[in-house]
N, C-alpha and C. Protein backbone atom coordinates (compact mmCIF):
# COMPACT_ATOMS: atom_id res chain seq x y z
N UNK A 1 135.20 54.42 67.84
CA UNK A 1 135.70 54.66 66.49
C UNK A 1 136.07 53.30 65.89
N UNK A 2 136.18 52.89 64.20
CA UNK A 2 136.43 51.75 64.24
C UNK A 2 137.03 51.93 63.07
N UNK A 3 137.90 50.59 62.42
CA UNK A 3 139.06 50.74 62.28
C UNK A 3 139.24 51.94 61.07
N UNK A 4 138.28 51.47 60.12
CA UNK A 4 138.44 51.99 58.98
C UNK A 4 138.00 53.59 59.15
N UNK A 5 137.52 54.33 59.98
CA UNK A 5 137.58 55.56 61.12
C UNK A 5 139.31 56.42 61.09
N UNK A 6 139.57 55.20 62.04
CA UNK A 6 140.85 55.22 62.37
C UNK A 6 141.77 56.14 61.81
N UNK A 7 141.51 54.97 60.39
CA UNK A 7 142.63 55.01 59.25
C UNK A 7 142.54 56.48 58.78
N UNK A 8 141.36 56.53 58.28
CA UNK A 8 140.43 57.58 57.81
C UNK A 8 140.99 58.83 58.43
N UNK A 9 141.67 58.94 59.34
CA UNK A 9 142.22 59.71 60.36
C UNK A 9 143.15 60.08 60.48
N UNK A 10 144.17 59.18 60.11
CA UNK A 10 145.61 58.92 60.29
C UNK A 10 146.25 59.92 59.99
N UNK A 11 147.00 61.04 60.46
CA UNK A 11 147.83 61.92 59.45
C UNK A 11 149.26 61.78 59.94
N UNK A 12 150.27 62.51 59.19
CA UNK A 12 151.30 62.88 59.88
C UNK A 12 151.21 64.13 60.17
N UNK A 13 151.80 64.59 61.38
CA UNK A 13 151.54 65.67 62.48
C UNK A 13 153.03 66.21 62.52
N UNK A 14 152.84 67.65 62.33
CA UNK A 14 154.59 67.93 62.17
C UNK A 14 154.37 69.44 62.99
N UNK A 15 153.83 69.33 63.71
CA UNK A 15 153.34 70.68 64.73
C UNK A 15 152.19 70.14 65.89
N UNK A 16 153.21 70.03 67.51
CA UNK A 16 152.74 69.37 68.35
C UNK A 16 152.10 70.56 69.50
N UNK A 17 151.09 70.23 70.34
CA UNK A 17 150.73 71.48 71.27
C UNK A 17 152.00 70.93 72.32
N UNK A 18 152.00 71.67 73.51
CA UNK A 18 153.41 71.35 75.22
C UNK A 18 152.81 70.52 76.00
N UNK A 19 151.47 69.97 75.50
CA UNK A 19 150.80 69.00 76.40
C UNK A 19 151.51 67.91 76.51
N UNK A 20 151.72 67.47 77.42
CA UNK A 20 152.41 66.20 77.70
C UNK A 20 151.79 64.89 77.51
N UNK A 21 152.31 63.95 76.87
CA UNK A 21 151.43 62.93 76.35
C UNK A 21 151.38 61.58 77.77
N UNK A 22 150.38 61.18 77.93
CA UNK A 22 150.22 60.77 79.61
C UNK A 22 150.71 59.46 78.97
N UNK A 23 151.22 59.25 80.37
CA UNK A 23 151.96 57.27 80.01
C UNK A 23 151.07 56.32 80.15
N UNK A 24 149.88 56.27 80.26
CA UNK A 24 149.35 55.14 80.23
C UNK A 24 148.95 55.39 78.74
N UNK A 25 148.42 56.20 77.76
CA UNK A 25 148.59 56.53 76.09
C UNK A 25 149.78 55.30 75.58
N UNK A 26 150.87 56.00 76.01
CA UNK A 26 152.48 55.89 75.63
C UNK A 26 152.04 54.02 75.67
N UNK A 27 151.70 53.68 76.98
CA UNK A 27 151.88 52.37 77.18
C UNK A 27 151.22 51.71 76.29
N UNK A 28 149.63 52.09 75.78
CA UNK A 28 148.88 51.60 75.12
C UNK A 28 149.03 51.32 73.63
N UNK A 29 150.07 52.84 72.95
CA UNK A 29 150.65 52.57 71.75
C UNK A 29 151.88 51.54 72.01
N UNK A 30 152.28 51.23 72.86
CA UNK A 30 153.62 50.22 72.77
C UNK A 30 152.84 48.82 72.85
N UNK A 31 151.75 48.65 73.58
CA UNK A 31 151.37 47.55 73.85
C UNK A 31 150.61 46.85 72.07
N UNK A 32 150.15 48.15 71.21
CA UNK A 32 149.54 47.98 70.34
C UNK A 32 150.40 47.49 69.13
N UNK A 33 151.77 47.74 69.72
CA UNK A 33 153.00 47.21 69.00
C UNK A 33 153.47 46.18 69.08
N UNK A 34 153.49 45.62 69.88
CA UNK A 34 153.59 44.41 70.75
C UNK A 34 152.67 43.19 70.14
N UNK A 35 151.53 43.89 70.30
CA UNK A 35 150.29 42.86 69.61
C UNK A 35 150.52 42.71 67.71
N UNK A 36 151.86 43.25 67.15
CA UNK A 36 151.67 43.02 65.46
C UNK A 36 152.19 41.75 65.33
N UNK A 37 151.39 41.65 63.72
CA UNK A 37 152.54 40.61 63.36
C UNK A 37 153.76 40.35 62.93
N UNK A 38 154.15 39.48 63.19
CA UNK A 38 155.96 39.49 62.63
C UNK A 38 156.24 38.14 61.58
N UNK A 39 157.23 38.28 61.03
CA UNK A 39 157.35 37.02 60.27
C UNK A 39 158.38 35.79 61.13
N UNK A 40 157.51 34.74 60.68
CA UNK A 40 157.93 33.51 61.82
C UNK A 40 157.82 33.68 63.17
N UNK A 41 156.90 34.54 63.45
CA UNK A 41 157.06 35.57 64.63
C UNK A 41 157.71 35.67 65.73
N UNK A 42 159.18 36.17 64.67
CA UNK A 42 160.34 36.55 65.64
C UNK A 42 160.20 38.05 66.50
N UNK A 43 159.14 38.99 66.10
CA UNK A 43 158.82 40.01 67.14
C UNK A 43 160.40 40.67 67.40
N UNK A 44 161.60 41.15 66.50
CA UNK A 44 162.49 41.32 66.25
C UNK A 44 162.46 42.72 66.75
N UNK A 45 161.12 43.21 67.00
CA UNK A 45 161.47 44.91 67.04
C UNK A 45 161.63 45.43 68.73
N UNK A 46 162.39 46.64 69.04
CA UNK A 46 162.53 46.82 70.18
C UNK A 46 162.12 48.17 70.01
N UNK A 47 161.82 49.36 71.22
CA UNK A 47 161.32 50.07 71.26
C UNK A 47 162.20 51.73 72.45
N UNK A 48 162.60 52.63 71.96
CA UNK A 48 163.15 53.36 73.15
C UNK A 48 161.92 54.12 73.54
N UNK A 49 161.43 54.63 73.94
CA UNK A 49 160.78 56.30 74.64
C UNK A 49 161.32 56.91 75.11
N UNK A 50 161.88 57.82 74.17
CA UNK A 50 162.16 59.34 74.74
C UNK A 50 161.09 60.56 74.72
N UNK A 51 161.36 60.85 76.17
CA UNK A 51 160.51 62.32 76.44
C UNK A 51 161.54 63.33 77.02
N UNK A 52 162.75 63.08 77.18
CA UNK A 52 163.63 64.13 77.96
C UNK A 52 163.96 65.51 76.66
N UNK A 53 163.69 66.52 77.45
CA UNK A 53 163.99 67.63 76.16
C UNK A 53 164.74 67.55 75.64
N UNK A 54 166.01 67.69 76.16
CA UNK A 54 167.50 67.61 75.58
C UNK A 54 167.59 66.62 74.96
N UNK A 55 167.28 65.14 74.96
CA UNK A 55 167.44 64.07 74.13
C UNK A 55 166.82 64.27 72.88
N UNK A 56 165.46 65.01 73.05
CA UNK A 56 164.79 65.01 71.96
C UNK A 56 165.50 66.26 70.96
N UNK A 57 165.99 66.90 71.24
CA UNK A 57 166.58 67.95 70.45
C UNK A 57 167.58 67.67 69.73
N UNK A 58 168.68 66.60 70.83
CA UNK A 58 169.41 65.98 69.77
C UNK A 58 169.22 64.99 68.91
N UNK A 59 167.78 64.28 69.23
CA UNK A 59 167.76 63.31 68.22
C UNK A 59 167.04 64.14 67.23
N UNK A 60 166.94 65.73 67.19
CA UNK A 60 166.06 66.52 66.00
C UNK A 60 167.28 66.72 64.98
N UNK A 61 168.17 67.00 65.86
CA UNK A 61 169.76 67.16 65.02
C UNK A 61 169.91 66.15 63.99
N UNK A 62 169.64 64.85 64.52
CA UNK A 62 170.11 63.53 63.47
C UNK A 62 169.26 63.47 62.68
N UNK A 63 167.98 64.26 62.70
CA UNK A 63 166.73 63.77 62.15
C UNK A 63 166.91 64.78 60.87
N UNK A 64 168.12 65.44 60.90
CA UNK A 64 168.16 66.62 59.43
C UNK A 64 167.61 67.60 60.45
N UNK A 65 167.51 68.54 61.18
CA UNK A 65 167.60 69.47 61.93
C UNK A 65 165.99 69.77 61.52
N UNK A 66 164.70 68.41 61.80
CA UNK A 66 163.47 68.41 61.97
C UNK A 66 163.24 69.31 63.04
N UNK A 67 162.93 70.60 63.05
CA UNK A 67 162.54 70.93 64.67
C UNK A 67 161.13 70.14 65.10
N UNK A 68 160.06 70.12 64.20
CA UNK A 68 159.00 69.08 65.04
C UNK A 68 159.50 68.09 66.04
N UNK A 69 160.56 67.27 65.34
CA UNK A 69 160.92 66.17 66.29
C UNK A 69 161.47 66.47 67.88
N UNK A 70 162.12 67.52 68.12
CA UNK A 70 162.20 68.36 69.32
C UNK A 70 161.03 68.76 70.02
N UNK A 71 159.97 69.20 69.14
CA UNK A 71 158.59 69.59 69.87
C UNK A 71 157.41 68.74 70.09
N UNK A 72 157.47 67.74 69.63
CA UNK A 72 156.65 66.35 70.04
C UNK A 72 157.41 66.07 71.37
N UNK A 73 156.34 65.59 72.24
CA UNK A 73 156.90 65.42 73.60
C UNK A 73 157.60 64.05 74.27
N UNK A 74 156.89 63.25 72.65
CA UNK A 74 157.53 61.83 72.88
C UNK A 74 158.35 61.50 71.47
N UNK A 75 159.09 60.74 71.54
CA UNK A 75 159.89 59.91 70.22
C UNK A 75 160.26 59.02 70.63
N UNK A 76 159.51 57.85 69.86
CA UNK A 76 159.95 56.61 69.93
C UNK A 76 160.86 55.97 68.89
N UNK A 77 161.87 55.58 69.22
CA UNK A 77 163.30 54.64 68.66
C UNK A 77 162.54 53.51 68.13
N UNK A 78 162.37 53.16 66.87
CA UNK A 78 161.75 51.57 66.78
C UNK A 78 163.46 51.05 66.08
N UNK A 79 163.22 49.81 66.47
CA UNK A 79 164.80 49.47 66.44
C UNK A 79 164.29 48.28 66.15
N UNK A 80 165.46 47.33 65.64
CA UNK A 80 165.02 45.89 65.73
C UNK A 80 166.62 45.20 66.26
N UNK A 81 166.25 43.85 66.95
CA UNK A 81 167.13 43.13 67.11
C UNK A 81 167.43 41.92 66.43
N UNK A 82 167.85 41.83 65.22
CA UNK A 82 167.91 41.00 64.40
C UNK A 82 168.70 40.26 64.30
N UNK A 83 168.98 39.04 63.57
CA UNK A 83 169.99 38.09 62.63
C UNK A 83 169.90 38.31 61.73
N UNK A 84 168.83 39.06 60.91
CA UNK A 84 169.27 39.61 59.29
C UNK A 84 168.42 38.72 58.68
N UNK A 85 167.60 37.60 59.42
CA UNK A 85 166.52 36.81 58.46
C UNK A 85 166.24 37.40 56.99
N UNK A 86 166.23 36.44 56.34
CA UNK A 86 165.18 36.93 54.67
C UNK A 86 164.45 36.04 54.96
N UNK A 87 163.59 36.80 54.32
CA UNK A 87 162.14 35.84 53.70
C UNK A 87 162.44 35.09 52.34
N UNK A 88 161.41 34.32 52.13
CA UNK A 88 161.81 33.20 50.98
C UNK A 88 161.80 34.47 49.53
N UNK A 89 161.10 35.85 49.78
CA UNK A 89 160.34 36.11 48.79
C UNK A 89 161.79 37.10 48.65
N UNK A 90 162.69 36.94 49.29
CA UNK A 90 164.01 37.69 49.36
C UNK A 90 163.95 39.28 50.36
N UNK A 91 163.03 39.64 51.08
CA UNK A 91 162.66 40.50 51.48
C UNK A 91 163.67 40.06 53.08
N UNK A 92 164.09 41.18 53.65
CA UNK A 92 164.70 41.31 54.76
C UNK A 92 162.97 41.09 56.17
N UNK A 93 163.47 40.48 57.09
CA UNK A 93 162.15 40.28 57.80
C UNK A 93 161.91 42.05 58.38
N UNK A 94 163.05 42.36 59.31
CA UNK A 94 162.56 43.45 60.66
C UNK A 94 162.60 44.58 59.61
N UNK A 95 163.00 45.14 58.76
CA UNK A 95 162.20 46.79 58.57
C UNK A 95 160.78 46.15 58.45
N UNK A 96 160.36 45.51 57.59
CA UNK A 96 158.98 45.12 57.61
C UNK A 96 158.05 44.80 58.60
N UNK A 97 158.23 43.98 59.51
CA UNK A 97 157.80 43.92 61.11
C UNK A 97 158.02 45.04 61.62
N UNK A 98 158.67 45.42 62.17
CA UNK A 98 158.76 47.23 62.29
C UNK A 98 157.96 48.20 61.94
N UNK A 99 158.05 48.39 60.60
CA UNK A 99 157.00 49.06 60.10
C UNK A 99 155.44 48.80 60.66
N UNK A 100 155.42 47.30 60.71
CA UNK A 100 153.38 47.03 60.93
C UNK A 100 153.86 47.19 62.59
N UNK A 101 154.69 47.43 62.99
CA UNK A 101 154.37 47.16 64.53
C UNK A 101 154.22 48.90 64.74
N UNK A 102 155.19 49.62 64.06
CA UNK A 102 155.04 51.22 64.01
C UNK A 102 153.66 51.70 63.64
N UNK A 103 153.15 50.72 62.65
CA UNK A 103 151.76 51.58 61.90
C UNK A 103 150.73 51.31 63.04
N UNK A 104 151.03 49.85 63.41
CA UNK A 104 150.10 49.60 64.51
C UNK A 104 149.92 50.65 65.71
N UNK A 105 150.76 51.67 66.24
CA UNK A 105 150.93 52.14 66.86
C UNK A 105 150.17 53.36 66.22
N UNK A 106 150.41 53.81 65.21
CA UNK A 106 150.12 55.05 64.85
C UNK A 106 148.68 55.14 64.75
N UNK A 107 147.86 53.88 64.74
CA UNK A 107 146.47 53.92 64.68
C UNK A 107 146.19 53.53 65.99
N UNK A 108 146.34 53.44 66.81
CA UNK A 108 146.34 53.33 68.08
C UNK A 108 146.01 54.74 69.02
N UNK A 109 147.11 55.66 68.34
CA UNK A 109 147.55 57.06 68.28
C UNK A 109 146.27 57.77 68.01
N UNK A 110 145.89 57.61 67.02
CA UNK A 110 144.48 58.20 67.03
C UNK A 110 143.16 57.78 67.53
N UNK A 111 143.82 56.92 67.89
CA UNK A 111 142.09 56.72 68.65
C UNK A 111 142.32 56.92 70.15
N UNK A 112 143.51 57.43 70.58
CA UNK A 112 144.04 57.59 71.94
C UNK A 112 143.98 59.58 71.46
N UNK A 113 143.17 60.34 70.69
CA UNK A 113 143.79 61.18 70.58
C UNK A 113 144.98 62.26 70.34
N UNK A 114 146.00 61.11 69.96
CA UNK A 114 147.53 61.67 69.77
C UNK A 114 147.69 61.64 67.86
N UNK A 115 149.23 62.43 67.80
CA UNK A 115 148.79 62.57 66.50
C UNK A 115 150.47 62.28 66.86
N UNK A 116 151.24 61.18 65.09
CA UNK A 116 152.12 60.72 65.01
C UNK A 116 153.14 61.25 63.67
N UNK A 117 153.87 60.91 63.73
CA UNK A 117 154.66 61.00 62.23
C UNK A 117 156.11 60.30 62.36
N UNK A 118 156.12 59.33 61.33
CA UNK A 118 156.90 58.44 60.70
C UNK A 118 158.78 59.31 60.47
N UNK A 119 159.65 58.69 61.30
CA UNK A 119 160.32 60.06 60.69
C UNK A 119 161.81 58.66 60.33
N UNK A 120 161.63 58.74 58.90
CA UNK A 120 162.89 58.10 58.23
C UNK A 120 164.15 59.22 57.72
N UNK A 121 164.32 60.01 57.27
CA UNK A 121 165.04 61.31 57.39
C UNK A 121 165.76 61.42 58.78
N UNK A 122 166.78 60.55 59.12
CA UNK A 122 167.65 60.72 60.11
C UNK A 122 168.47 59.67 59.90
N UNK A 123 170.20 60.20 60.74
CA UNK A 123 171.00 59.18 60.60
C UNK A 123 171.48 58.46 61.70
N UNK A 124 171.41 57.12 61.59
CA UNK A 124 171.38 56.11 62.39
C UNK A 124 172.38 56.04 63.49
N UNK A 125 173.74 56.24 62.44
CA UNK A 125 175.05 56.28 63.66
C UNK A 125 174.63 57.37 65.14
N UNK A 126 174.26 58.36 65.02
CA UNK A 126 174.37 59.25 65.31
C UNK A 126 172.86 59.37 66.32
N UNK A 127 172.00 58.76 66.49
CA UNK A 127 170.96 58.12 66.94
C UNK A 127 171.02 57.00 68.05
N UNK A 128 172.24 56.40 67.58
CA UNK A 128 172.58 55.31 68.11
C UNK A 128 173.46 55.81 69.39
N UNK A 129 174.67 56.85 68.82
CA UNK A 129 174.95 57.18 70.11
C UNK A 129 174.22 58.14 71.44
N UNK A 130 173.09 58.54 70.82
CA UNK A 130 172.10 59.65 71.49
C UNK A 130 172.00 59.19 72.81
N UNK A 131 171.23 57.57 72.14
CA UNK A 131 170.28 56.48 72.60
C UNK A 131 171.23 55.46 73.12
N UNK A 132 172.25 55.51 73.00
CA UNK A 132 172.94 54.18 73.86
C UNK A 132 172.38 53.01 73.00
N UNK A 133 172.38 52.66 72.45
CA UNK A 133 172.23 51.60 71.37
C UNK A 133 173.11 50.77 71.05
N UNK A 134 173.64 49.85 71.53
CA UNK A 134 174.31 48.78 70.92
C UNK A 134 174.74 48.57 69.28
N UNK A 135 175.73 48.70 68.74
CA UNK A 135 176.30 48.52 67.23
C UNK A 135 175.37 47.85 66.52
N UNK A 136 175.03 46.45 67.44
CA UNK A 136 174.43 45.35 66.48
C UNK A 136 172.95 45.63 66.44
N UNK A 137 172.63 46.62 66.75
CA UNK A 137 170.83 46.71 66.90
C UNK A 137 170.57 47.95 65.82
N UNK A 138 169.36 47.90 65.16
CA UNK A 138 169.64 48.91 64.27
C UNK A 138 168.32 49.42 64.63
N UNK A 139 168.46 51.12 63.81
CA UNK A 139 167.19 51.69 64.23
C UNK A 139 166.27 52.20 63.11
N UNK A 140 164.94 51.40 62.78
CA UNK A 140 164.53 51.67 61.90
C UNK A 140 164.25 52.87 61.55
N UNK A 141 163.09 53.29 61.98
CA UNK A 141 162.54 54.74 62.24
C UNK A 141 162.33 55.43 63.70
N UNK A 142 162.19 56.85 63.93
CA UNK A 142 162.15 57.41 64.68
C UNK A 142 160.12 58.00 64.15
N UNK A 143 159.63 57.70 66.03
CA UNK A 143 158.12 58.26 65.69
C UNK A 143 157.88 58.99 66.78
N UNK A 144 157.31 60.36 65.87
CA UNK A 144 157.14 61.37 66.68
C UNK A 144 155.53 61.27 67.59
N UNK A 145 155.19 61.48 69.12
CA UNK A 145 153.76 61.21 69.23
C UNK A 145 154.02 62.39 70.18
N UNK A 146 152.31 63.12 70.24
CA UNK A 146 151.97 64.08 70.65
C UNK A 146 150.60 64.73 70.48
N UNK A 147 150.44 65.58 71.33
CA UNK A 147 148.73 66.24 70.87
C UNK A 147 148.92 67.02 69.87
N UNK A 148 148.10 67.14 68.67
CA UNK A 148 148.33 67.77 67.34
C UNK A 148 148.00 69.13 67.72
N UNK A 149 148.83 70.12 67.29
CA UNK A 149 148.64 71.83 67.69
C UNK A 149 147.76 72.46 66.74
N UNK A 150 147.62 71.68 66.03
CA UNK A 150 146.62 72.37 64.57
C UNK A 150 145.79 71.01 64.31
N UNK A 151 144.60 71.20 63.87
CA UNK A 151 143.53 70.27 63.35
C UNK A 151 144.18 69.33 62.20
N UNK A 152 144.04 68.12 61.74
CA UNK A 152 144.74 67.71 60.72
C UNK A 152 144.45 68.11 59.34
N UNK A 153 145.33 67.94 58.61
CA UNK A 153 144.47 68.10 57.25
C UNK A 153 143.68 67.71 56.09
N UNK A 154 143.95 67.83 55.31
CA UNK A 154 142.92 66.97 54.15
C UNK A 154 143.55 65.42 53.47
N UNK A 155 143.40 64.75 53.66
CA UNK A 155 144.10 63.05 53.30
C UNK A 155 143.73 63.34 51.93
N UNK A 156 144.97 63.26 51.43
CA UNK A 156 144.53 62.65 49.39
C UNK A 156 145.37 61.82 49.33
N UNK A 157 144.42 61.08 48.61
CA UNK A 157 145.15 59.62 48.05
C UNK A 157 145.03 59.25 46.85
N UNK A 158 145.59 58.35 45.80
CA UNK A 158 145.15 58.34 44.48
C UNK A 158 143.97 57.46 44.28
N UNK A 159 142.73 57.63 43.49
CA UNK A 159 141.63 56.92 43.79
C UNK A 159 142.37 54.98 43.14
N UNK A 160 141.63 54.38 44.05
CA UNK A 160 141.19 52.75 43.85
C UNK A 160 141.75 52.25 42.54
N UNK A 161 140.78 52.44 41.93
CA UNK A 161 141.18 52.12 40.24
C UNK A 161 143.10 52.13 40.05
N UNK A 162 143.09 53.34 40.58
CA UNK A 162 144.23 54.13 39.85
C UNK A 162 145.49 52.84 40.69
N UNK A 163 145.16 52.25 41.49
CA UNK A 163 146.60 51.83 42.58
C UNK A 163 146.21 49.54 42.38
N UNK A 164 144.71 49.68 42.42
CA UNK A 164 144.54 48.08 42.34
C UNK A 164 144.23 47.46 40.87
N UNK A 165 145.07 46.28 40.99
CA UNK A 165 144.37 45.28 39.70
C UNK A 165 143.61 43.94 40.20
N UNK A 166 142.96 43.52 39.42
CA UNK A 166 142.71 42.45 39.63
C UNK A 166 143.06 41.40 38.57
N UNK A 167 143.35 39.71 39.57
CA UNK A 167 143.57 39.00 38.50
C UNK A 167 145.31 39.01 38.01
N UNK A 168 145.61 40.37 37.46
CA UNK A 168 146.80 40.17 36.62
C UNK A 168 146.87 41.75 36.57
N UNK A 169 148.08 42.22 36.06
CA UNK A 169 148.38 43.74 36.25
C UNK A 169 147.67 44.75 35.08
């Protein structure tokens, strides 16, 4: 499959089958995280895996009482360990590294057969104590991975025209 495949692919998955997602997968999306880029490449982001039921149920609680996030067999903590860097352009560095190291993963995800979803709808404090998390480490998003229980669905996006300029706006 190749990349633009991939992408082509990508959904969020909010209904997982009980198949258990095998760890060498797990390893391959972390490793695919591992490989992003970062700015100044401080690689700021850290990573939990949870697969224990009970953990995952309570981190469904923090998540706004998501039950998907309970029924995905994995959830990964993307967290970062930061100093709070800005960029010159005033932009904070780690949600952003985070994010490409998360997306990186999520296309990874599909070509490993697993199906993912981005889950920002949860609160942090409360995550943090789930997960044993240290005060000073924060947690960006929570990502749900798993075998998709239903086929994905139809990707719409707004056409080309409608989102790029060229030149000037």
């Amino acid at each position: 499959m190749d990349v633009i495949e991939v992408i082509r692919n990508r959904r969020s998955v909010r209904s997982y089958s009980e198949k258990p997602v095998e760890r060498e997968k797990i390893e391959r999306l972390l490793e695919a995280a591992r490989l992003a880029p970062s700015a100044s490449n401080r690689q700021e982001w850290r990573f939990i895996v949870v697969t224990d039921p009970e953990r995952r149920a309570a981190l469904s609680k923090a998540a706004n009482n998501q039950t998907f996030v309970a029924q995905a067999p994995v959830v990964i903590a993307a967290c970062a360990e930061t100093e709070g860097h800005v960029m010159r352009c005033g932009q904070p560095c780690y949600p952003i590294d985070v994010a490409i190291a998360i997306d990186h993963m999520t296309l990874q995800a599909v070509a490993e057969g697993l199906g993912t979803c981005w889950i920002g709808a949860f609160y942090e404090q409360p995550a943090k104590e789930i997960l044993g998390i240290p005060e000073e480490i924060r947690v960006v998003e929570l990502l749900t991975v798993g075998y998709p229980a239903n086929p994905p669905g139809r990707l719409t996006r707004l056409p080309i025209e409608k989102i790029v300029h060229w030149e000037t706006w």
